[in-house]
Protein backbone atom coordinates (compact mmCIF):
# COMPACT_ATOMS: atom_id res chain seq x y z
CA UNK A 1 110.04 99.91 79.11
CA UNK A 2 108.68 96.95 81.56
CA UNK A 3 105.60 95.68 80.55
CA UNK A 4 103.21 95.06 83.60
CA UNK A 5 100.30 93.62 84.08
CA UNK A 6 98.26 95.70 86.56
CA UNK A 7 94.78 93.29 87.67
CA UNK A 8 93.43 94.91 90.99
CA UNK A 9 91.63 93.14 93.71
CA UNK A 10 88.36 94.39 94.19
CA UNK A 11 86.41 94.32 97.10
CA UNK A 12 82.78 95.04 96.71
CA UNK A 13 81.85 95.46 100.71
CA UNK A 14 78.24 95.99 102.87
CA UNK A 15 78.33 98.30 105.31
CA UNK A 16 75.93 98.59 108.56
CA UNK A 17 73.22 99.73 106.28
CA UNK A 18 73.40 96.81 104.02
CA UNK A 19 74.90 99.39 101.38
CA UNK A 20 77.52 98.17 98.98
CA UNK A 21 80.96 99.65 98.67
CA UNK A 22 83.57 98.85 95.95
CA UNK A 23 86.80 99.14 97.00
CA UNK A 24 90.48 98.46 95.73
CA UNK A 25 92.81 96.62 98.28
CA UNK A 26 96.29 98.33 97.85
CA UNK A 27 97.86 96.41 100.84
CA UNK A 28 97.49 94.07 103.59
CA UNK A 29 99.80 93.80 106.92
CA UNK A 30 99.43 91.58 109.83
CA UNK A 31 100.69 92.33 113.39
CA UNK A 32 100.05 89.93 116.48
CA UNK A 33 97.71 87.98 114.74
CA UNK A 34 95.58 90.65 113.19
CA UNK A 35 95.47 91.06 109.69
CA UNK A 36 94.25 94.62 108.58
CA UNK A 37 93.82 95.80 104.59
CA UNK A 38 94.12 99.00 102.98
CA UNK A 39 91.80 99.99 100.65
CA UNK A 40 90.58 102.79 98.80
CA UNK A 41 87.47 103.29 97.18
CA UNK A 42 86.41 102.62 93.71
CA UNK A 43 83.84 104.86 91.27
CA UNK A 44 81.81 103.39 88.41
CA UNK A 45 83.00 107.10 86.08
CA UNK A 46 86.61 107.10 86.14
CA UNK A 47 86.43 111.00 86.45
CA UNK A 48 85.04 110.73 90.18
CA UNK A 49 88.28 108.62 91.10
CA UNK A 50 90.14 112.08 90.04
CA UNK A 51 87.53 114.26 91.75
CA UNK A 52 85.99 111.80 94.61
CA UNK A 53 87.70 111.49 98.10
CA UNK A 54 90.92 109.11 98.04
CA UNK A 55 90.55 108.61 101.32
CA UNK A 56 92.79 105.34 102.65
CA UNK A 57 90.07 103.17 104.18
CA UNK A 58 92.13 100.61 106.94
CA UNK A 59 90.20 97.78 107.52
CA UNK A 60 90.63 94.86 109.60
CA UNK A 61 89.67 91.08 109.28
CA UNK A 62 87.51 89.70 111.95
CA UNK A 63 86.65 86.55 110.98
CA UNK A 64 89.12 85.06 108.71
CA UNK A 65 86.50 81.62 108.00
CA UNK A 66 84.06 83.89 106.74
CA UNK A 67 86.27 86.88 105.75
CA UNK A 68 84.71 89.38 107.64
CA UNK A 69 86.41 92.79 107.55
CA UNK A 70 85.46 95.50 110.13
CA UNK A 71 86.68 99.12 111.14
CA UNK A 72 89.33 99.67 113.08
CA UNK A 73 87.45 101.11 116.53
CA UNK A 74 90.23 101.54 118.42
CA UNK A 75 91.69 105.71 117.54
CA UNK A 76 95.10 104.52 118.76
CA UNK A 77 95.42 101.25 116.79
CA UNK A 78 93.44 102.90 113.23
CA UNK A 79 96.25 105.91 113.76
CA UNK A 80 98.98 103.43 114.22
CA UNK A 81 98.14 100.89 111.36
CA UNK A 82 97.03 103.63 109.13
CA UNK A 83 100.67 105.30 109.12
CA UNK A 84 102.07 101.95 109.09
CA UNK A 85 100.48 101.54 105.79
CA UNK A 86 101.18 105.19 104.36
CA UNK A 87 104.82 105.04 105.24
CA UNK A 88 104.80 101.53 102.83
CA UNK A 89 102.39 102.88 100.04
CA UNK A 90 105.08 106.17 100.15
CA UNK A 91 108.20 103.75 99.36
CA UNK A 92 106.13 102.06 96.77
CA UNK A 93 105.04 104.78 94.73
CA UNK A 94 108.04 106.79 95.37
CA UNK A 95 109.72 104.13 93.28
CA UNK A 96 111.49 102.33 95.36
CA UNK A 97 111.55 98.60 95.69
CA UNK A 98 111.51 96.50 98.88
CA UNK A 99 115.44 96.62 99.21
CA UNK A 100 115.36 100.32 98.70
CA UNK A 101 116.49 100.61 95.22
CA UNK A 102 115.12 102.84 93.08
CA UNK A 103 113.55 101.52 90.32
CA UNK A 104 111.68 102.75 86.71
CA UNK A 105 108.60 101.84 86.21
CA UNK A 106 108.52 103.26 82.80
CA UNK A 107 105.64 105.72 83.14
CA UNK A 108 106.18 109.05 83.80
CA UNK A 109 102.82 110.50 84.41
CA UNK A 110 101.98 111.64 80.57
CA UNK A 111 101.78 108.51 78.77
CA UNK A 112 97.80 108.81 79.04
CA UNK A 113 97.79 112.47 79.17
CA UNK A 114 94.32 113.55 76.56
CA UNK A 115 93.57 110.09 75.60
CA UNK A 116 90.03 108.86 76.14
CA UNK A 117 89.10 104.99 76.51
């Protein structure tokens, strides 16, 4: 079995409202200049990140001095970038590595299966 570190980048974001959001960034991709992140949000009881919304959050920086990230506003460009970034996230946790080779990870979904932290 490979032994992995797993250290996740998290984002802790204001929105409009001046309300903070914690997210995890699972990828970044950059197209004609434009770098955009995927992220999904983060819950302080690790039971709402089983029942809360996994929704992919596509975000894209604005201001790379001051790291400014914004919504995609744009319907055509968030559709595009968003599957960009599904089809990638699907190879990676389909287990297959950037050449296409399928790889074990070593966990096969019941290693954690009843144990509480």
């Amino acid at each position: 079995m490979k032994d992995f570190d797993y250290n996740p980048d998290i984002y802790t974001l204001s929105d409009e409202n001046g309300e903070e959001h914690t997210f995890e960034l699972l990828d970044t991709y950059e197209e004609n200049g434009n770098t955009y992140y995927a992220m999904v949000p983060v819950y302080d009881d690790p039971k709402d990140s089983i029942t809360g919304d996994a929704q992919l959050v596509v975000l894209k920086l604005e201001d790379p001095e001051g790291e400014i990230l914004v919504t995609v506003d744009d319907d055509e460009e968030y559709e595009r970038i968003g599957n960009i970034f599904l089809e990638r996230l699907d190879g990676y946790y389909d287990g297959d590595d950037e050449d296409g080779e399928e790889y074990d990870d070593g966990f096969d979904g019941n290693d954690y299966a009843g144990e509480e932290s």
